[in-house]
C-alpha atoms as a PDB file:
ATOM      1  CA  UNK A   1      75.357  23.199 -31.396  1.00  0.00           C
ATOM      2  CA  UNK A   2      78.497  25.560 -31.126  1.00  0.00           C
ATOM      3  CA  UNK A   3      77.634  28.141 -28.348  1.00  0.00           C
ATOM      4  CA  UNK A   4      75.533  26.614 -26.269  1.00  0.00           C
ATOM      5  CA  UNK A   5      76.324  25.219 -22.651  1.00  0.00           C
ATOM      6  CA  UNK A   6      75.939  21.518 -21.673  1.00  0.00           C
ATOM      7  CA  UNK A   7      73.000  20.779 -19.492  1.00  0.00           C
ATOM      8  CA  UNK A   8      74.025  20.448 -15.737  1.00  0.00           C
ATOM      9  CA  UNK A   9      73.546  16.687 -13.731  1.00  0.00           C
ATOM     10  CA  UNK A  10      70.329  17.179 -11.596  1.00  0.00           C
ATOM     11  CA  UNK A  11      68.450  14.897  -8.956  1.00  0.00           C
ATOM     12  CA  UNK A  12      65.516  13.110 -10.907  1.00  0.00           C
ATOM     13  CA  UNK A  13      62.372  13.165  -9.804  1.00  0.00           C
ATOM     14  CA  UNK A  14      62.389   9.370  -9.739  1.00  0.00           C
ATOM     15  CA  UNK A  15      65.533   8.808  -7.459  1.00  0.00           C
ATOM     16  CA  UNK A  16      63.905  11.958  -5.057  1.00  0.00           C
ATOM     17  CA  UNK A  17      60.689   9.683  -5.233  1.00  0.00           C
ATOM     18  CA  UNK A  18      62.366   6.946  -3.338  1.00  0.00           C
ATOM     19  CA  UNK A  19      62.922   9.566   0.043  1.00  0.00           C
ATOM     20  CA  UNK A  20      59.559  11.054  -0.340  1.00  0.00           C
ATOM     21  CA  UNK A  21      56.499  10.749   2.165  1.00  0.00           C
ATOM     22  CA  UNK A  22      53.726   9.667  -0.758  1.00  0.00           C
ATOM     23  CA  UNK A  23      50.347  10.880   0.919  1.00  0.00           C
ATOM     24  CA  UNK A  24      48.054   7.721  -0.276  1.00  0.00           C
ATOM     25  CA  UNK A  25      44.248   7.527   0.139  1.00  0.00           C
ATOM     26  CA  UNK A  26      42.331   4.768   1.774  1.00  0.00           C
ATOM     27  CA  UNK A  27      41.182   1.745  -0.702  1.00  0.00           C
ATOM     28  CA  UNK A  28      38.747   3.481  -3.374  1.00  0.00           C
ATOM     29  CA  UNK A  29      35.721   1.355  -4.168  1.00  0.00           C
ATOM     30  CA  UNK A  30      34.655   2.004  -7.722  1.00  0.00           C
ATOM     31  CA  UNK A  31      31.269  -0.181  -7.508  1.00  0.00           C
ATOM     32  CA  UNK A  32      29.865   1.714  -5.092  1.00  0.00           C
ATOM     33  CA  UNK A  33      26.183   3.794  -5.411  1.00  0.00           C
ATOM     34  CA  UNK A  34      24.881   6.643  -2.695  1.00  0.00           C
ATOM     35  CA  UNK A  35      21.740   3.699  -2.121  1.00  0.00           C
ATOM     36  CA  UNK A  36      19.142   6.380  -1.913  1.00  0.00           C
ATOM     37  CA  UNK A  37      15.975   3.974  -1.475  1.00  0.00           C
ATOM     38  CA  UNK A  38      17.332   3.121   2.150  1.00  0.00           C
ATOM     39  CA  UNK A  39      17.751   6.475   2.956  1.00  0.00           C
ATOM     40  CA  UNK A  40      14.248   7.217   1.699  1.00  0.00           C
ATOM     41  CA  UNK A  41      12.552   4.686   3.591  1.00  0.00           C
ATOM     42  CA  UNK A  42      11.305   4.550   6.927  1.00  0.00           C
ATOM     43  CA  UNK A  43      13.132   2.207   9.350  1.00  0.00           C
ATOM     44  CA  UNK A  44      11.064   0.158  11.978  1.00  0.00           C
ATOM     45  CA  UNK A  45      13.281  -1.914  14.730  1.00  0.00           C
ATOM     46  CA  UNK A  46      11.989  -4.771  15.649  1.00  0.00           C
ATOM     47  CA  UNK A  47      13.005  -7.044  18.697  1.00  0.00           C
ATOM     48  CA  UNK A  48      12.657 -10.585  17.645  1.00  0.00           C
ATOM     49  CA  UNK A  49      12.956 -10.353  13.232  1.00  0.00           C
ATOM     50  CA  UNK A  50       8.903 -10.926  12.691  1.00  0.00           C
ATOM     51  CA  UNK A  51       6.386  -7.851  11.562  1.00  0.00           C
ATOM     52  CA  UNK A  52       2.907  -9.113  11.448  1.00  0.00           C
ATOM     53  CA  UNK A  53       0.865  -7.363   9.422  1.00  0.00           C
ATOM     54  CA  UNK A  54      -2.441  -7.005  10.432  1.00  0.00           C
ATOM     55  CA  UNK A  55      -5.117  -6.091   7.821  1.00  0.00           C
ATOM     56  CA  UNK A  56      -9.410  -5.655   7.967  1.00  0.00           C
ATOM     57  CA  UNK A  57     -11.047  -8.193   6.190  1.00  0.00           C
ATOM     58  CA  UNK A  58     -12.472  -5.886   3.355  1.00  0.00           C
ATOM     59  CA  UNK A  59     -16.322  -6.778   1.672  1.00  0.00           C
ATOM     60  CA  UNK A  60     -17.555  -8.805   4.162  1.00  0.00           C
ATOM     61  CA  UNK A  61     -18.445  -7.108   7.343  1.00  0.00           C
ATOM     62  CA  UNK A  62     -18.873  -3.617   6.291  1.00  0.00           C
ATOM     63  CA  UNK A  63     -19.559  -1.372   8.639  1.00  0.00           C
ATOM     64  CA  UNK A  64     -22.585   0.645   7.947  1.00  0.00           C
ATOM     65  CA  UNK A  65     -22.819   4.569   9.461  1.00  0.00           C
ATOM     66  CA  UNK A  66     -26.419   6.680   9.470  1.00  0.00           C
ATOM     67  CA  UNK A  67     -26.439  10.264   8.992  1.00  0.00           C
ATOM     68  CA  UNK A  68     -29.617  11.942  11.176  1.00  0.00           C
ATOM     69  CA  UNK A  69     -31.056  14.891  11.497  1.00  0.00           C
ATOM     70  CA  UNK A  70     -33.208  16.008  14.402  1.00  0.00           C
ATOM     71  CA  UNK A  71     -36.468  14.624  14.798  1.00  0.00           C
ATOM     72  CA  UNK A  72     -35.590  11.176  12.391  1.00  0.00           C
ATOM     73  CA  UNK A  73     -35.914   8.202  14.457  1.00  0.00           C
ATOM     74  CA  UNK A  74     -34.103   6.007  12.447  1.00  0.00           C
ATOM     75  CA  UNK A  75     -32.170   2.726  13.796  1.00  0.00           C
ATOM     76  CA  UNK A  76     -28.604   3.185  14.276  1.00  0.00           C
ATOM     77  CA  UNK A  77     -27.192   0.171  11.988  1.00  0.00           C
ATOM     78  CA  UNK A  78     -25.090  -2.099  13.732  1.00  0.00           C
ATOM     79  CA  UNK A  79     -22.179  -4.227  12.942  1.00  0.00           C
ATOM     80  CA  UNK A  80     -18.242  -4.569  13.833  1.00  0.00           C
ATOM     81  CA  UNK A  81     -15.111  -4.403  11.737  1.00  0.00           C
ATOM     82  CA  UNK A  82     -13.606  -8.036  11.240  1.00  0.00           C
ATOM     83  CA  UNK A  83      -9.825  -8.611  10.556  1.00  0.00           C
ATOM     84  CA  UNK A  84      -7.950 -11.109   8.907  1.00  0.00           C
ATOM     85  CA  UNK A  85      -7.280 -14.856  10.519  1.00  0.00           C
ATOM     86  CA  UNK A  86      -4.345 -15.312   8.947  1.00  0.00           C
ATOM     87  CA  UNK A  87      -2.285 -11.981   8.404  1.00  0.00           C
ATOM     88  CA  UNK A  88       1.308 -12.116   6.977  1.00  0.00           C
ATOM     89  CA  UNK A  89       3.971 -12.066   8.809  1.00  0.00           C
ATOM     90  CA  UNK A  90       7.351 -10.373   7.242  1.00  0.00           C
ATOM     91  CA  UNK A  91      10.415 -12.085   8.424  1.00  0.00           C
ATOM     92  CA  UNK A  92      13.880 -10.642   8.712  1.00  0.00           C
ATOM     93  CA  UNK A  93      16.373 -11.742   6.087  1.00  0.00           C
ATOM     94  CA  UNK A  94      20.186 -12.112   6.263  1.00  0.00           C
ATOM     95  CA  UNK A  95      23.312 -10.871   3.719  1.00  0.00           C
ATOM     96  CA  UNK A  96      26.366 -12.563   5.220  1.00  0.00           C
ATOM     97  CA  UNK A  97      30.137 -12.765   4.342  1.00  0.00           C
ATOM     98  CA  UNK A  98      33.060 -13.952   6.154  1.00  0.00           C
ATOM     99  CA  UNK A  99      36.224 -11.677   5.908  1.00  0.00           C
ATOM    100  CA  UNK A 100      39.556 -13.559   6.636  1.00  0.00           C
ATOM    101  CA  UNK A 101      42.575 -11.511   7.396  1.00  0.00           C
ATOM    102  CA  UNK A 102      46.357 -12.795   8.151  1.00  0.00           C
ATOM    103  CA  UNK A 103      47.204 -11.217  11.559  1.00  0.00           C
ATOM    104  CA  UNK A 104      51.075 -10.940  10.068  1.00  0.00           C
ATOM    105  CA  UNK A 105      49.495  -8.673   7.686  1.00  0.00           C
ATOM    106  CA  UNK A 106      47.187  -6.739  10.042  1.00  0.00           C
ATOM    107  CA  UNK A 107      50.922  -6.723  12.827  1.00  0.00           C
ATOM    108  CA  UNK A 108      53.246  -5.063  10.073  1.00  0.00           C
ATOM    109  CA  UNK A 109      51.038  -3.054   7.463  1.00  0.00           C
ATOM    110  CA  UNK A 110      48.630  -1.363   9.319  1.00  0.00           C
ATOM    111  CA  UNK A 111      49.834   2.221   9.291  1.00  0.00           C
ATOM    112  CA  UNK A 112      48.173   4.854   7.967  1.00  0.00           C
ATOM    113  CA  UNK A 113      45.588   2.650   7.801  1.00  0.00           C
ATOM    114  CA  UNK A 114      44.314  -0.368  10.141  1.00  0.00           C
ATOM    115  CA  UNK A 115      44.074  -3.077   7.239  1.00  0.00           C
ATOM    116  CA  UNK A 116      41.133  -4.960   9.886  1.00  0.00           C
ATOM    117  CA  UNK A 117      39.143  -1.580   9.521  1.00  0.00           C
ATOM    118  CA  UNK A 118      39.154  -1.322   5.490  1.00  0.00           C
ATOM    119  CA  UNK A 119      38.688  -4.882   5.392  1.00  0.00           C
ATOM    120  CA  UNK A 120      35.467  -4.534   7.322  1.00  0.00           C
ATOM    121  CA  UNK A 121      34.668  -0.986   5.705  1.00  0.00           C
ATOM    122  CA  UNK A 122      34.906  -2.754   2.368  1.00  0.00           C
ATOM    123  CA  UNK A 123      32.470  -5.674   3.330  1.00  0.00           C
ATOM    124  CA  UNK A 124      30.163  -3.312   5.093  1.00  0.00           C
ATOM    125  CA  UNK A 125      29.930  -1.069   2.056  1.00  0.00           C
ATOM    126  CA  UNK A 126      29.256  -4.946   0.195  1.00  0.00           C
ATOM    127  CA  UNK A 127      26.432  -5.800   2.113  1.00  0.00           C
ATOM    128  CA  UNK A 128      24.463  -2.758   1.925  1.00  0.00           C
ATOM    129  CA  UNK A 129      24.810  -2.289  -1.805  1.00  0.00           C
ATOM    130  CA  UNK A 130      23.449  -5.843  -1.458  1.00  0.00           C
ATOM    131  CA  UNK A 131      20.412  -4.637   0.916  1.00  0.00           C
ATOM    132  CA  UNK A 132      19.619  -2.769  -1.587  1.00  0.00           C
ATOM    133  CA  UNK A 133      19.389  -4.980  -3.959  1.00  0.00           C
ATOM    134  CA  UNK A 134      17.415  -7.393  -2.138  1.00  0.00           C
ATOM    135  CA  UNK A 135      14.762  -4.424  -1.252  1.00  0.00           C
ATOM    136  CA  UNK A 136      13.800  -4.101  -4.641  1.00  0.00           C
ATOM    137  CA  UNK A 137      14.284  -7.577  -6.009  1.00  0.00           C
ATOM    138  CA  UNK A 138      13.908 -10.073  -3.200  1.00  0.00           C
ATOM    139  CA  UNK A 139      11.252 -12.906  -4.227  1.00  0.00           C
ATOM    140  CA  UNK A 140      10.357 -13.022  -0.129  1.00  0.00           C
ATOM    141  CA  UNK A 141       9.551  -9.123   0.279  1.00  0.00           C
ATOM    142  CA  UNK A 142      11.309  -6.957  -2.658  1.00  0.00           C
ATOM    143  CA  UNK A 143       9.217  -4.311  -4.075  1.00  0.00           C
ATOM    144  CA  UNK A 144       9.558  -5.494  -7.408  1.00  0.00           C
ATOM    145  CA  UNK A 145       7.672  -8.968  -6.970  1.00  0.00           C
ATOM    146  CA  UNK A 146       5.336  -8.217  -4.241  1.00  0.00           C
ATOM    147  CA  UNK A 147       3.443  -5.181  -5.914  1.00  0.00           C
ATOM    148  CA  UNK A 148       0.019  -5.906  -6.592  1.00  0.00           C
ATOM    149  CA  UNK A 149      -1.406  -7.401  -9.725  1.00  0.00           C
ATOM    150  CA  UNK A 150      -3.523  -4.531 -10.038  1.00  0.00           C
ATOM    151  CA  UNK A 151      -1.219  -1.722  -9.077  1.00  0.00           C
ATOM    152  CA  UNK A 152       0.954  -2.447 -12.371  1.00  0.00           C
ATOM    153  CA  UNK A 153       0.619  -0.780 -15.757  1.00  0.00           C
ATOM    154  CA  UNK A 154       2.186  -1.151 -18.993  1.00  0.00           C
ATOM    155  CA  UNK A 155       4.003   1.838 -20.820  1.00  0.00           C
ATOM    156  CA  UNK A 156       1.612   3.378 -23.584  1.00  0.00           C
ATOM    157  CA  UNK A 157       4.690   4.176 -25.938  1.00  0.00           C
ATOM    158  CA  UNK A 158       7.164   1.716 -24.985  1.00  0.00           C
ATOM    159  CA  UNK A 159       9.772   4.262 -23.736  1.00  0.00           C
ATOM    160  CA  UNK A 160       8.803   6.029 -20.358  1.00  0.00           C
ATOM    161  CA  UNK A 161       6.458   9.556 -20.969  1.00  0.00           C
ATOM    162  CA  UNK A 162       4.607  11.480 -18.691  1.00  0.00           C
ATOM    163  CA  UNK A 163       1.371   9.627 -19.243  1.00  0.00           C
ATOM    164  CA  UNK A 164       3.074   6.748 -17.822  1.00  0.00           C
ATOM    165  CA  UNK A 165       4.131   8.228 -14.963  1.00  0.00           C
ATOM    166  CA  UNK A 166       0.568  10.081 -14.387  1.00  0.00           C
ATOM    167  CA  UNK A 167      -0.746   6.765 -14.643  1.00  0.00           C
ATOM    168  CA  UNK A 168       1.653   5.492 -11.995  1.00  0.00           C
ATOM    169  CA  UNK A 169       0.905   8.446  -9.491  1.00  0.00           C
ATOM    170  CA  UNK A 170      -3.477   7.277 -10.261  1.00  0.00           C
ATOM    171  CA  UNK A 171      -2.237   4.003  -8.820  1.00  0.00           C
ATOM    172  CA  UNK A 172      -0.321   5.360  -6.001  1.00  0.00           C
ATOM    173  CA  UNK A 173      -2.339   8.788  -5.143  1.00  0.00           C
ATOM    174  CA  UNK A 174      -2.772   8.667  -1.254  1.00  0.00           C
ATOM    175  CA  UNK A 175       0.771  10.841  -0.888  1.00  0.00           C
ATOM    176  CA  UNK A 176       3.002   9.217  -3.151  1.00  0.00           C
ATOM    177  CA  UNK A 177       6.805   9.901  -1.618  1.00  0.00           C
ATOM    178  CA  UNK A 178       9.156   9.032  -4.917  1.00  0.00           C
ATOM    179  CA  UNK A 179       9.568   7.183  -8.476  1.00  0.00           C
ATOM    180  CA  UNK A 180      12.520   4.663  -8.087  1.00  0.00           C
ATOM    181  CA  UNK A 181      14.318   4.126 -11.406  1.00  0.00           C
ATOM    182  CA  UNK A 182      17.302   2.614 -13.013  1.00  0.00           C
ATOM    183  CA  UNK A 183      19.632   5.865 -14.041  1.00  0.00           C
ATOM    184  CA  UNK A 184      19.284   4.951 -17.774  1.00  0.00           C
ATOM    185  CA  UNK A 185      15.369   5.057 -17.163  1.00  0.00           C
ATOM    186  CA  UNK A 186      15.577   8.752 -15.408  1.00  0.00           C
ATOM    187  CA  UNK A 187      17.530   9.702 -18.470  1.00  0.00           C
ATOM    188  CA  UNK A 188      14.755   8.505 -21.211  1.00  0.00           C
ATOM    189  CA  UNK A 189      12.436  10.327 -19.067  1.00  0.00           C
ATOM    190  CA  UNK A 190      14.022  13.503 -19.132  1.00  0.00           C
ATOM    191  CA  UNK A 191      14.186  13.146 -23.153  1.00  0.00           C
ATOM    192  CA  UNK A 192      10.531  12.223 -23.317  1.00  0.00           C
ATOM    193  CA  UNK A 193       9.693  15.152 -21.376  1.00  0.00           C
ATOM    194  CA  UNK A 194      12.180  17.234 -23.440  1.00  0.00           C
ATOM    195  CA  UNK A 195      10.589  16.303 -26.961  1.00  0.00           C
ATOM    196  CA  UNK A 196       6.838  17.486 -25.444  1.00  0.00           C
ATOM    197  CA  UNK A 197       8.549  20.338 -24.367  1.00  0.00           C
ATOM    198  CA  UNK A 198       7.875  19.832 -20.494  1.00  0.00           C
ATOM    199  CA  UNK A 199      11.622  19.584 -18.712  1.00  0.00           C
ATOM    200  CA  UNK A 200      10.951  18.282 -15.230  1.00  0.00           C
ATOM    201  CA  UNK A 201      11.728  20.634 -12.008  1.00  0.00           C
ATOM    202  CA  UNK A 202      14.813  19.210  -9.891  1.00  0.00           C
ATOM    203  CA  UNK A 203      14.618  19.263  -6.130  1.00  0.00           C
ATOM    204  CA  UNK A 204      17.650  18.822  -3.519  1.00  0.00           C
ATOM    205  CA  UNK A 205      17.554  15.425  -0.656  1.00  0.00           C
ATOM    206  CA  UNK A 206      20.850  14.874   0.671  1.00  0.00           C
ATOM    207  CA  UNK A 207      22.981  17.666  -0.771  1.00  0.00           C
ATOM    208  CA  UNK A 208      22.282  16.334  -4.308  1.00  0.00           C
ATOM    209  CA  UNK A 209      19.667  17.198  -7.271  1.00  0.00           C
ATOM    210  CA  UNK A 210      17.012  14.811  -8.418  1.00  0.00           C
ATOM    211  CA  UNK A 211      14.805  15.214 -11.389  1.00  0.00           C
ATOM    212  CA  UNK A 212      11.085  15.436 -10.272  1.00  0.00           C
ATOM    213  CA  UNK A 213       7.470  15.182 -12.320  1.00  0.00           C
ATOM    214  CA  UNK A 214       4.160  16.744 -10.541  1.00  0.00           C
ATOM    215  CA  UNK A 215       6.961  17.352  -7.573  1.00  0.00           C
ATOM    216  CA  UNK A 216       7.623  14.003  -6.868  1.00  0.00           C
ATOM    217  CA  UNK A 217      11.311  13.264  -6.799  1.00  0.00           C
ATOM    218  CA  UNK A 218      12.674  10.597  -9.210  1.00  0.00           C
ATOM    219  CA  UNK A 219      15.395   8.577  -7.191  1.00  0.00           C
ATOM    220  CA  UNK A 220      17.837   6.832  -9.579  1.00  0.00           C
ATOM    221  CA  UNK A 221      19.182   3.273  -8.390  1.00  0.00           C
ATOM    222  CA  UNK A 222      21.034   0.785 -10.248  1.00  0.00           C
ATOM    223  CA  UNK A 223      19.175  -2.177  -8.348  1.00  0.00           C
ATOM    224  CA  UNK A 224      16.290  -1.973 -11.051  1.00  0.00           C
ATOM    225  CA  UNK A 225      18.089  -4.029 -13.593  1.00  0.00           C
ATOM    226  CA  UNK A 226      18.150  -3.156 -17.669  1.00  0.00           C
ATOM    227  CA  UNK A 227      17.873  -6.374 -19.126  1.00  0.00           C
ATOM    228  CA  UNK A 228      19.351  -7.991 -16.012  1.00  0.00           C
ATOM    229  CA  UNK A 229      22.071  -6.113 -16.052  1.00  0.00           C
ATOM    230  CA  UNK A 230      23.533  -3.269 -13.493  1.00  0.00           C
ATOM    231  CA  UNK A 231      25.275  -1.776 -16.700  1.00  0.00           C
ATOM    232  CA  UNK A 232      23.331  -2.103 -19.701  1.00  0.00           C
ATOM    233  CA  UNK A 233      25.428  -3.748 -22.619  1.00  0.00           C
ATOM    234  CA  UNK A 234      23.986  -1.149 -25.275  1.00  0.00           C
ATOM    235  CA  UNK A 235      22.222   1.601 -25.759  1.00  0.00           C
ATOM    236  CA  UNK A 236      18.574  -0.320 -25.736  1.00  0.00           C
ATOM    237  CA  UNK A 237      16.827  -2.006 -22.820  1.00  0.00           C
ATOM    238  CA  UNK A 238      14.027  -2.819 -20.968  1.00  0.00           C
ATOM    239  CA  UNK A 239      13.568  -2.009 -17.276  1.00  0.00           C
ATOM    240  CA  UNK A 240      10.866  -1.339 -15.096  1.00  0.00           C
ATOM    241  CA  UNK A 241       9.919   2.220 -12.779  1.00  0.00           C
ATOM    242  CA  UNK A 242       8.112   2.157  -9.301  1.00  0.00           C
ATOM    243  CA  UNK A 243       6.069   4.642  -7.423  1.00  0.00           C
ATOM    244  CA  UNK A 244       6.015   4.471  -3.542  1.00  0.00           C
ATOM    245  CA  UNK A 245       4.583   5.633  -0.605  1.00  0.00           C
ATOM    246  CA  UNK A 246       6.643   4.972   2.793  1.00  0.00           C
ATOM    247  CA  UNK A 247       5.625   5.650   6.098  1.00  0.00           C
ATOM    248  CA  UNK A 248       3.560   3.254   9.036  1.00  0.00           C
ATOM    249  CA  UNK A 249       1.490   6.285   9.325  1.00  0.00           C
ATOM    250  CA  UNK A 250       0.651   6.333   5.745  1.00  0.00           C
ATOM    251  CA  UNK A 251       0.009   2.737   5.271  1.00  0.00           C
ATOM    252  CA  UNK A 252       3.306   2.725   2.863  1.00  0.00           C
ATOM    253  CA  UNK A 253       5.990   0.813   2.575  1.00  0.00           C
ATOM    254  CA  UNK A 254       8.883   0.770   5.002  1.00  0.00           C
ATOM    255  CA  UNK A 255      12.162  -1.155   5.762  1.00  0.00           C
ATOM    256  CA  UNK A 256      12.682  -3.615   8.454  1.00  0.00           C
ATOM    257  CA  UNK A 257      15.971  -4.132  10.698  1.00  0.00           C
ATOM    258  CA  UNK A 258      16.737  -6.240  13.714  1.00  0.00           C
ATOM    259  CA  UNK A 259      17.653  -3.703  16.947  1.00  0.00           C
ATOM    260  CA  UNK A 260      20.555  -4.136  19.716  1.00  0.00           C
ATOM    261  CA  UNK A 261      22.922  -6.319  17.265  1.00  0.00           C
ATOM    262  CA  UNK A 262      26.306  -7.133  18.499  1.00  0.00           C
ATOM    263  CA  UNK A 263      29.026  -5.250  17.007  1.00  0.00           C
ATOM    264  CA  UNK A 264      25.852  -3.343  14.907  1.00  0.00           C
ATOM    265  CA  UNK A 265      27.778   0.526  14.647  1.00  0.00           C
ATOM    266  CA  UNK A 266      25.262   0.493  11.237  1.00  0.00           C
ATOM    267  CA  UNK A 267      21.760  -0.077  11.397  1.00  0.00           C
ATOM    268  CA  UNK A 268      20.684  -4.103  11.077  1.00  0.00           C
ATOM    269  CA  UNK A 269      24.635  -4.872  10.734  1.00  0.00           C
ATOM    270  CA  UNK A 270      26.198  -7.412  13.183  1.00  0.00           C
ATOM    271  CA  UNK A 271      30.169  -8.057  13.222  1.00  0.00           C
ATOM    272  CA  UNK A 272      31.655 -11.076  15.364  1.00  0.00           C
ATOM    273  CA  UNK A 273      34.960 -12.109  15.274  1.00  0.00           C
ATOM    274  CA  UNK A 274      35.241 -15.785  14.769  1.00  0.00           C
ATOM    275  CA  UNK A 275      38.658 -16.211  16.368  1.00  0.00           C
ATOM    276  CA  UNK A 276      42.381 -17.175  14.589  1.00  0.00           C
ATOM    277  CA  UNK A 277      43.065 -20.530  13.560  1.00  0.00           C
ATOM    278  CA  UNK A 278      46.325 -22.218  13.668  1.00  0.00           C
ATOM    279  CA  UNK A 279      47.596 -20.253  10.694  1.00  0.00           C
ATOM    280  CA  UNK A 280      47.080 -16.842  11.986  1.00  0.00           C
ATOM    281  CA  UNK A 281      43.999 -15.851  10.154  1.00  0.00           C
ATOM    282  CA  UNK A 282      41.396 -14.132  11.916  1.00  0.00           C
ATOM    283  CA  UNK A 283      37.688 -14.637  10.566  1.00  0.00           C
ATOM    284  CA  UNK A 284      35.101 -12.294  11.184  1.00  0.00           C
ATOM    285  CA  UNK A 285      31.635 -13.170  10.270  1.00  0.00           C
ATOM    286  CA  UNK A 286      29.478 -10.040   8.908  1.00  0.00           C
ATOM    287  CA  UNK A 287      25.637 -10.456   8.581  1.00  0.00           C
ATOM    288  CA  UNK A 288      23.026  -7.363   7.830  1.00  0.00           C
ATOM    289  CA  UNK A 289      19.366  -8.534   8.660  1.00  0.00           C
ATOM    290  CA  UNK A 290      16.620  -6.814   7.252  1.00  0.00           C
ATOM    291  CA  UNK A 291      13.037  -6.778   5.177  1.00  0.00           C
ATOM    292  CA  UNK A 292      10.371  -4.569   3.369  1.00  0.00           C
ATOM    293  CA  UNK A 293       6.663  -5.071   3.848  1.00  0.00           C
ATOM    294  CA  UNK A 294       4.683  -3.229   1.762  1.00  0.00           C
ATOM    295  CA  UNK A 295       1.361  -2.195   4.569  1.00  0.00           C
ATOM    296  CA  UNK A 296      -1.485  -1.647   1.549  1.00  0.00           C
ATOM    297  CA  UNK A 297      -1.656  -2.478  -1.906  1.00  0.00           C
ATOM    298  CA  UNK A 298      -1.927   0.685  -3.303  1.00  0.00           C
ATOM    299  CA  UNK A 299       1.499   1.565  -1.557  1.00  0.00           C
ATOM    300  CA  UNK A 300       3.342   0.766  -4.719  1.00  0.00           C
ATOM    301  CA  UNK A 301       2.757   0.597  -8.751  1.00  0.00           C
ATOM    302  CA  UNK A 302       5.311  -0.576 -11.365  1.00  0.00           C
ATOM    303  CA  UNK A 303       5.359   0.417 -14.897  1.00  0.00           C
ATOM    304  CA  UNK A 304       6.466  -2.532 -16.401  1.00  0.00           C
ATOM    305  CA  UNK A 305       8.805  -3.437 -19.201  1.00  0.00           C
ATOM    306  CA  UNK A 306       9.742   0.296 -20.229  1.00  0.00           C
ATOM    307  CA  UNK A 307      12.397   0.959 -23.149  1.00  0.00           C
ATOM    308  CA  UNK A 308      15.297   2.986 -22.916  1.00  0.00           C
ATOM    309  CA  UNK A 309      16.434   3.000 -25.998  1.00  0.00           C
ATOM    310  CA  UNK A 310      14.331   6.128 -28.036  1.00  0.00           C
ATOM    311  CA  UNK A 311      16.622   9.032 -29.102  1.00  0.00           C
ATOM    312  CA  UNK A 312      15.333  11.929 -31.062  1.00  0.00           C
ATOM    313  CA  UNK A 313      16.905  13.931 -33.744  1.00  0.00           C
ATOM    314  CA  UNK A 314      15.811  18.011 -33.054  1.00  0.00           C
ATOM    315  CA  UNK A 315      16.026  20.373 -35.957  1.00  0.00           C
ATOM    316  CA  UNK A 316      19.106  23.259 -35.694  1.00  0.00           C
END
């Protein structure tokens, strides 16, 4: 257009990219979760990976107690309290992976950051998101498949209400510590609670906010599968919801770990480097070792089989 000035040359941002300093972050793992349940639970150590649980035999030796006044000269009954023969014993499991690095790699690209660290950050980070896991699902000692018979209930509605969860805290009243539920569970909660026109009360663990019903803090994991999956496909689902009560003292559940691991800057881990092979690539062999035992029955309840699927439509 007549008038007007041309536009003047000007370094582009692209060739001034090539003599910048780019500040870069260290690898960001999407996958990860903040694995509340082993942060909730109480940790025992244990020096050779074996936690025998020692129980009384219940019904058949009870142990019979006489209240007197003064003057009765009643017999004192008599008796002793018998224990199992055969009590379980909980043995320490093991997550393991190998991480392989080429020590050419490590030599020349290890600034700002030590590619052996992140490498072994990463497969740390792994393992425990696969602790957690195994807490909660593990045939041997998992939550999940080791409640109880009789500490598990069935939803009355299908979705997850406040009855439910009532029911759950009946099963698990001796100082019940938390609900565990998949995120997508905690949500059809809240609306269930919503559409009776109870919202729960949130209380703060760890810096962050958790939904609560009769004060007990609903922790959200994404190790109680919908439909087998981590991330539900659609919108519907079934999934289960646990109660528990951790502590020794309180006969509860708590977490197992082996103590005075080599390498072990993380609590059951144990890191050993495996040497280089003729190649250059140095192998070190990563192993976490821990367990659950559940101390009494009534320690944990699981509503079973609860959709999360039930939306509801509110007038404007």
């Amino acid at each position: 257009m007549a008038g007007t000035s041309p536009i003047a040359p000007a370094l582009s941002a692209q060739a001034a990219y090539q003599l910048a300093n780019v500040t870069k972050t260290d690898a960001q793992f999407g996958s990860l979760t903040p694995r509340w349940l082993p942060r909730f639970l109480d940790w025992k150590a244990l020096e050779t990976g074996i936690y025998r649980l020692n129980k009384v035999k219940e019904g058949e030796t009870p142990l019979d107690a006489l209240c007197r006044g003064a003057g009765d000269n009643a017999n004192v009954p008599e008796g002793f309290v018998d224990y199992e023969t055969a009590p379980r014993e909980y043995r320490l499991g093991s997550i393991s992976t190998v991480i392989n690095i080429d020590t050419r790699i490590a030599d020349l690209y290890s600034s700002p950051y030590d590619q052996v660290n992140e490498q072994i950050r990463l497969a740390v980070e792994s393992l425990k998101e696969r602790q957690e896991s195994q807490l909660i699902n593990s045939d041997d000692y998992g939550l999940l498949k080791n409640a109880a018979d009789s500490q598990r209930v069935k939803s009355i509605s299908g979705s997850p209400t406040p009855d439910d969860f009532d029911e759950l805290i009946s099963k698990v009243w001796k100082e019940p510590s938390f609900f565990l539920a998949h995120p997508r569970a905690v949500a059809a909660f809240g609306r269930e609670c919503t559409r009776r026109g109870v919202p729960p009360a949130t209380v703060s663990y760890y810096g962050s906010n958790f939904l609560t019903w009769r004060g007990i803090p609903i922790v959200p994991t994404d190790k109680l599968f919908v439909d087998g999956h981590k991330v539900p496909k659609s919108k519907t689902g079934k999934t289960n919801v646990l109660l528990v009560r951790t502590g020794e003292a309180k006969r509860g559940v708590i977490g197992l770990h082996q103590s005075n691991l080599p390498g072990g800057a993380v609590r059951g881990l144990a890191i050993r480097f495996m040497g280089v092979d003729k190649n250059g690539i140095a192998s070190y062999l990563l192993s976490v070792y821990c367990a659950l035992a559940i101390l009494a029955d009534d320690a944990v309840a699981v509503l079973e089989n609860v959709d999360v699927g039930n939306y509801y439509k509110y007038e404007k």
